[in-house]
N, C-alpha and C. Protein backbone atom coordinates (compact mmCIF):
# COMPACT_ATOMS: atom_id res chain seq x y z
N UNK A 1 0.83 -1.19 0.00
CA UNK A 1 0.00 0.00 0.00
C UNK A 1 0.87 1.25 0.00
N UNK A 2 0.44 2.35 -0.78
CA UNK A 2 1.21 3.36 -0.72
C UNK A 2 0.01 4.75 0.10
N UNK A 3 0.67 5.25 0.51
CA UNK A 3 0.14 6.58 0.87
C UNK A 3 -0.51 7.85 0.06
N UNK A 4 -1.34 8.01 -0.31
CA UNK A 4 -1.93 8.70 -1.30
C UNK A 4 -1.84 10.40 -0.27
N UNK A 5 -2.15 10.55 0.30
CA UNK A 5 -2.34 11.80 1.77
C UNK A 5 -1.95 10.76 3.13
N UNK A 6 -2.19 12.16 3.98
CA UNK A 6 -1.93 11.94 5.24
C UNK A 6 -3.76 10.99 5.22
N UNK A 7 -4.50 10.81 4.54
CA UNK A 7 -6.01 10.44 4.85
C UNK A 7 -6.24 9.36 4.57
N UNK A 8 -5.49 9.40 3.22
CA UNK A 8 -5.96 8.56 2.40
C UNK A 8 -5.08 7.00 1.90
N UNK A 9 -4.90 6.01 2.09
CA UNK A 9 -3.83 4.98 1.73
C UNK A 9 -4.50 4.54 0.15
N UNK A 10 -3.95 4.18 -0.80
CA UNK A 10 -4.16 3.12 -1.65
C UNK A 10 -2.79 2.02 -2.10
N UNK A 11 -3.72 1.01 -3.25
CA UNK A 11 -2.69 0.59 -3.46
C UNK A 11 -1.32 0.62 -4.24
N UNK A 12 -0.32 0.15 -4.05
CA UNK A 12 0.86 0.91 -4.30
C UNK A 12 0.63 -0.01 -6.25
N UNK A 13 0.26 -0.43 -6.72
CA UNK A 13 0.35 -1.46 -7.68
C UNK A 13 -0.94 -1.00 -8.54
N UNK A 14 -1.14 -0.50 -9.78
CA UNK A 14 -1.76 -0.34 -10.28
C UNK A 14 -3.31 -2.23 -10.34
N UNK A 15 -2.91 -2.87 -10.49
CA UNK A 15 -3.80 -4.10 -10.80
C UNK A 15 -4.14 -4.76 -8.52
N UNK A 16 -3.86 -3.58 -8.06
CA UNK A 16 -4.41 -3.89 -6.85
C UNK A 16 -5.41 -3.31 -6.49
N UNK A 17 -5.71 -2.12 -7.59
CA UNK A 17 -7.00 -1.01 -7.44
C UNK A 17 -8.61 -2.26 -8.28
N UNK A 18 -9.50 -1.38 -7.88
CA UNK A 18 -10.87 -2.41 -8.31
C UNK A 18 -10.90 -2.25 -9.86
N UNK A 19 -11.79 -3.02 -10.17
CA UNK A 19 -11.70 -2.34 -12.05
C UNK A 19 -12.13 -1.07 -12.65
N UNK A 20 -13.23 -0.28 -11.65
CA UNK A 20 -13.36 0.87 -11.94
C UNK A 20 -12.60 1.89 -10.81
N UNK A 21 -11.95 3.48 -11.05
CA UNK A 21 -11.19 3.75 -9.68
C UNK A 21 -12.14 5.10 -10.14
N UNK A 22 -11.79 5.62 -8.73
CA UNK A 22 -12.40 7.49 -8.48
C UNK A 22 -11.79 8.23 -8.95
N UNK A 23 -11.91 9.43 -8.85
CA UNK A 23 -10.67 10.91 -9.77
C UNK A 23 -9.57 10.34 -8.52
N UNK A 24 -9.94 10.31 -7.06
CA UNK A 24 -8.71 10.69 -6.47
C UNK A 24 -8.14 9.13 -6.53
N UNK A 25 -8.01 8.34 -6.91
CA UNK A 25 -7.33 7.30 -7.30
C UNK A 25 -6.41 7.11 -8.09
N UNK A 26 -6.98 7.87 -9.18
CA UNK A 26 -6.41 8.65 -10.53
C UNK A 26 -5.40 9.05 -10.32
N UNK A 27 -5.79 10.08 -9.38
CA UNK A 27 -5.19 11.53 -9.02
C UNK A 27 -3.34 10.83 -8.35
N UNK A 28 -4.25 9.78 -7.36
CA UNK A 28 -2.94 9.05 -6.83
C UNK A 28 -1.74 8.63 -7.47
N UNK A 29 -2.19 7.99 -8.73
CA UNK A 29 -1.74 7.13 -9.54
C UNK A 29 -0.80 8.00 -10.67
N UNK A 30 -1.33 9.16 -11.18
CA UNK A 30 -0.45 10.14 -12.01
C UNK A 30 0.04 11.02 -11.44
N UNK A 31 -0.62 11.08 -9.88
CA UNK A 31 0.23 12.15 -9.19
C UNK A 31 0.17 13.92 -9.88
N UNK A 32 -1.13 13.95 -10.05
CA UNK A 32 -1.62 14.87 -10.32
C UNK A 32 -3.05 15.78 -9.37
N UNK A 33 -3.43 16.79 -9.23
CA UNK A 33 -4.67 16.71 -8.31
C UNK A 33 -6.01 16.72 -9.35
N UNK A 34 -6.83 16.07 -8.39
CA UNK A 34 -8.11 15.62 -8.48
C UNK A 34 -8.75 16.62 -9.41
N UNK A 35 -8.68 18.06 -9.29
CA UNK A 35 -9.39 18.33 -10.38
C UNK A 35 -8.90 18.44 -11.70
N UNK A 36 -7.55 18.21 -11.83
CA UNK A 36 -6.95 18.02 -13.11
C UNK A 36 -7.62 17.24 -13.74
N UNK A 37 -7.69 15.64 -12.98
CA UNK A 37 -8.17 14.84 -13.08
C UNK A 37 -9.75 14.49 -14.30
N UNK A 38 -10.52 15.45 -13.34
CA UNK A 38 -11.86 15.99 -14.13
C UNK A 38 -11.63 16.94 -14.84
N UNK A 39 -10.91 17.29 -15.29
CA UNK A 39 -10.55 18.53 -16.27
C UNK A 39 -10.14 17.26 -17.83
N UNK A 40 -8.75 16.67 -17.34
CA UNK A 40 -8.69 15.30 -18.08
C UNK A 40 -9.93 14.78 -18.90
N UNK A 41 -10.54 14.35 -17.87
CA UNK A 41 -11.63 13.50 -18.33
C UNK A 41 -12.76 14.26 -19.44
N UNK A 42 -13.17 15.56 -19.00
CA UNK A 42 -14.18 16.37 -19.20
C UNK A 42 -13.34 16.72 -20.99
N UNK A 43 -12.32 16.68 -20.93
CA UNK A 43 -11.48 17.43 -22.75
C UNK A 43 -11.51 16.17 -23.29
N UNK A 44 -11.86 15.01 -22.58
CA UNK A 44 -11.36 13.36 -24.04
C UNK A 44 -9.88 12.98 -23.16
N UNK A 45 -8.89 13.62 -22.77
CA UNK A 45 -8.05 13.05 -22.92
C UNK A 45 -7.92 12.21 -21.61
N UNK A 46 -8.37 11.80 -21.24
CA UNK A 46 -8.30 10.44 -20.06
C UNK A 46 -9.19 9.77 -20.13
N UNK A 47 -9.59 8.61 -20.37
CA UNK A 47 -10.79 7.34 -20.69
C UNK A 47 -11.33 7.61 -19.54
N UNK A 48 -13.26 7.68 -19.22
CA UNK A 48 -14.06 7.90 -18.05
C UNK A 48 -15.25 7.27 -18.47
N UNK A 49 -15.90 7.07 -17.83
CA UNK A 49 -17.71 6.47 -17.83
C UNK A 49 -18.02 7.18 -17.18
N UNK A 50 -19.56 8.17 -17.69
CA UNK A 50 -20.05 8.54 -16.42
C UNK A 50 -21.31 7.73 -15.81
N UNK A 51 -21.81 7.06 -14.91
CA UNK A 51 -22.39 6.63 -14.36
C UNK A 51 -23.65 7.78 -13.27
N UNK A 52 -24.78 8.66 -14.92
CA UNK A 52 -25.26 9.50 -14.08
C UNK A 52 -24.55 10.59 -13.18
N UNK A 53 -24.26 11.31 -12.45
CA UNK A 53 -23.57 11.96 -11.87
C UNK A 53 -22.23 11.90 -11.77
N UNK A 54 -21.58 10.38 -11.28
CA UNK A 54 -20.43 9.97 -11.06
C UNK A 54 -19.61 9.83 -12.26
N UNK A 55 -18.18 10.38 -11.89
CA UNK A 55 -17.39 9.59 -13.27
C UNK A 55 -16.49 8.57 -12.37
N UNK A 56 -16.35 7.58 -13.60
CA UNK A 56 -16.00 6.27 -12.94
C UNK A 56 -14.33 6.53 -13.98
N UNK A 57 -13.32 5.50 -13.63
CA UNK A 57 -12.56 5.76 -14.81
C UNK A 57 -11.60 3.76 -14.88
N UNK A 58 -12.50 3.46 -16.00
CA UNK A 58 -11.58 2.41 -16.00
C UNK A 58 -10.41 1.74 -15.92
N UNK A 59 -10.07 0.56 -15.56
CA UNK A 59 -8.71 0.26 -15.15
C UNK A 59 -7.85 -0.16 -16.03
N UNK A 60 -8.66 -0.47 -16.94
CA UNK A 60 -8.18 -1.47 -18.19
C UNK A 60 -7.80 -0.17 -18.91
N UNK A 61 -8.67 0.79 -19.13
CA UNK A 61 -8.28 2.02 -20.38
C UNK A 61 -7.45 2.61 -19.97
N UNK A 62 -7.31 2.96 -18.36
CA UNK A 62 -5.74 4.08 -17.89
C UNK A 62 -4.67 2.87 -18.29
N UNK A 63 -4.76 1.91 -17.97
CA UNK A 63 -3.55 1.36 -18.36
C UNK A 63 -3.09 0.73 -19.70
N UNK A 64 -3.58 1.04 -20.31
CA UNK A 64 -3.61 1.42 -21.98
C UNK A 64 -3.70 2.50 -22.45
N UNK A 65 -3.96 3.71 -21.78
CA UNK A 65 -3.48 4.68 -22.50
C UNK A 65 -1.78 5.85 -21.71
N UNK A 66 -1.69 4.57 -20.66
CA UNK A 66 -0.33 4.89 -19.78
C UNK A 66 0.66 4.09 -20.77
N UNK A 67 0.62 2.70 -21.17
CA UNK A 67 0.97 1.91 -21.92
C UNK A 67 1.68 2.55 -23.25
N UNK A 68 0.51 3.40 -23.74
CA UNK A 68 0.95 3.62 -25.35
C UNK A 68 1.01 5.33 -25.47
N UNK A 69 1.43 6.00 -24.12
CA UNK A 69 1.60 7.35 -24.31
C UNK A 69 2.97 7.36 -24.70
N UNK A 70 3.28 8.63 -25.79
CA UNK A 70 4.40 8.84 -25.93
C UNK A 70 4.98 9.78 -25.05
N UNK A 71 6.46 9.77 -24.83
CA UNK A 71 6.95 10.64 -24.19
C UNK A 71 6.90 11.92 -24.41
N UNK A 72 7.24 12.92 -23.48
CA UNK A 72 6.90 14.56 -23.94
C UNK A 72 8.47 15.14 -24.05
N UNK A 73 8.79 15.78 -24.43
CA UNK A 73 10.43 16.31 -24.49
C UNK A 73 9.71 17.41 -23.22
N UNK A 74 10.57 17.74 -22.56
CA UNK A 74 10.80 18.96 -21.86
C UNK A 74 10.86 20.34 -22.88
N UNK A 75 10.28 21.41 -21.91
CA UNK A 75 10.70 22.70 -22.31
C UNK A 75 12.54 23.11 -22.64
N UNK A 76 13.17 22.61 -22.01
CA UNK A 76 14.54 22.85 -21.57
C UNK A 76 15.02 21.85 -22.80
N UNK A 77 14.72 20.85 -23.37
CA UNK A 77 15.65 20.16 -24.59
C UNK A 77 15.55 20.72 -25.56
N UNK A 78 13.87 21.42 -25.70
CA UNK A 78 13.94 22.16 -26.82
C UNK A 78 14.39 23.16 -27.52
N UNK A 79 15.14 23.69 -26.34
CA UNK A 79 15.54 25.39 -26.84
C UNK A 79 16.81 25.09 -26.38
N UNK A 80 17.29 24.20 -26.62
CA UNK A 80 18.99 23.68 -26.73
C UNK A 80 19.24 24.03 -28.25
N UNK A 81 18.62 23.53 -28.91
CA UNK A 81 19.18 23.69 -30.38
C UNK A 81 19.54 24.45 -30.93
């Protein structure tokens, strides 16, 4: 288990979370905050279900689209040239 907050524990292993996870699960997992999260979701670019009110975000699609992201160059490699 890893420590998500002082509140909150999850698991440290992506395939230890349930098949559907919450934003702040998400949030845990990219190490980003929660409303990024729904910001993500709300533009396309993070796989979500909404379930009526709730967004759910599958386990199978974050880790397929963690899988087949390409890398980003930094600000700083680019203006080397």
């Amino acid at each position: 288990m890893a420590v998500l907050n002082e509140w909150e524990i999850v698991p440290a292993d992506l395939e230890d979370f349930p098949e559907t996870l919450v934003a702040s699960e998400v949030a845990g997992i990219l190490r980003i905050p929660v409303f990024r999260v729904y910001e993500l979701a709300r533009k396309g670019d993070l796989p979500c279900i909404k379930l009526g009110r709730q967004v759910r975000f599958p386990k199978r699609l974050l880790r397929e689209m963690l899988e087949t992201a390409s890398p980003v160059k930094s600000a700083s490699s680019q203006h080397r040239a």
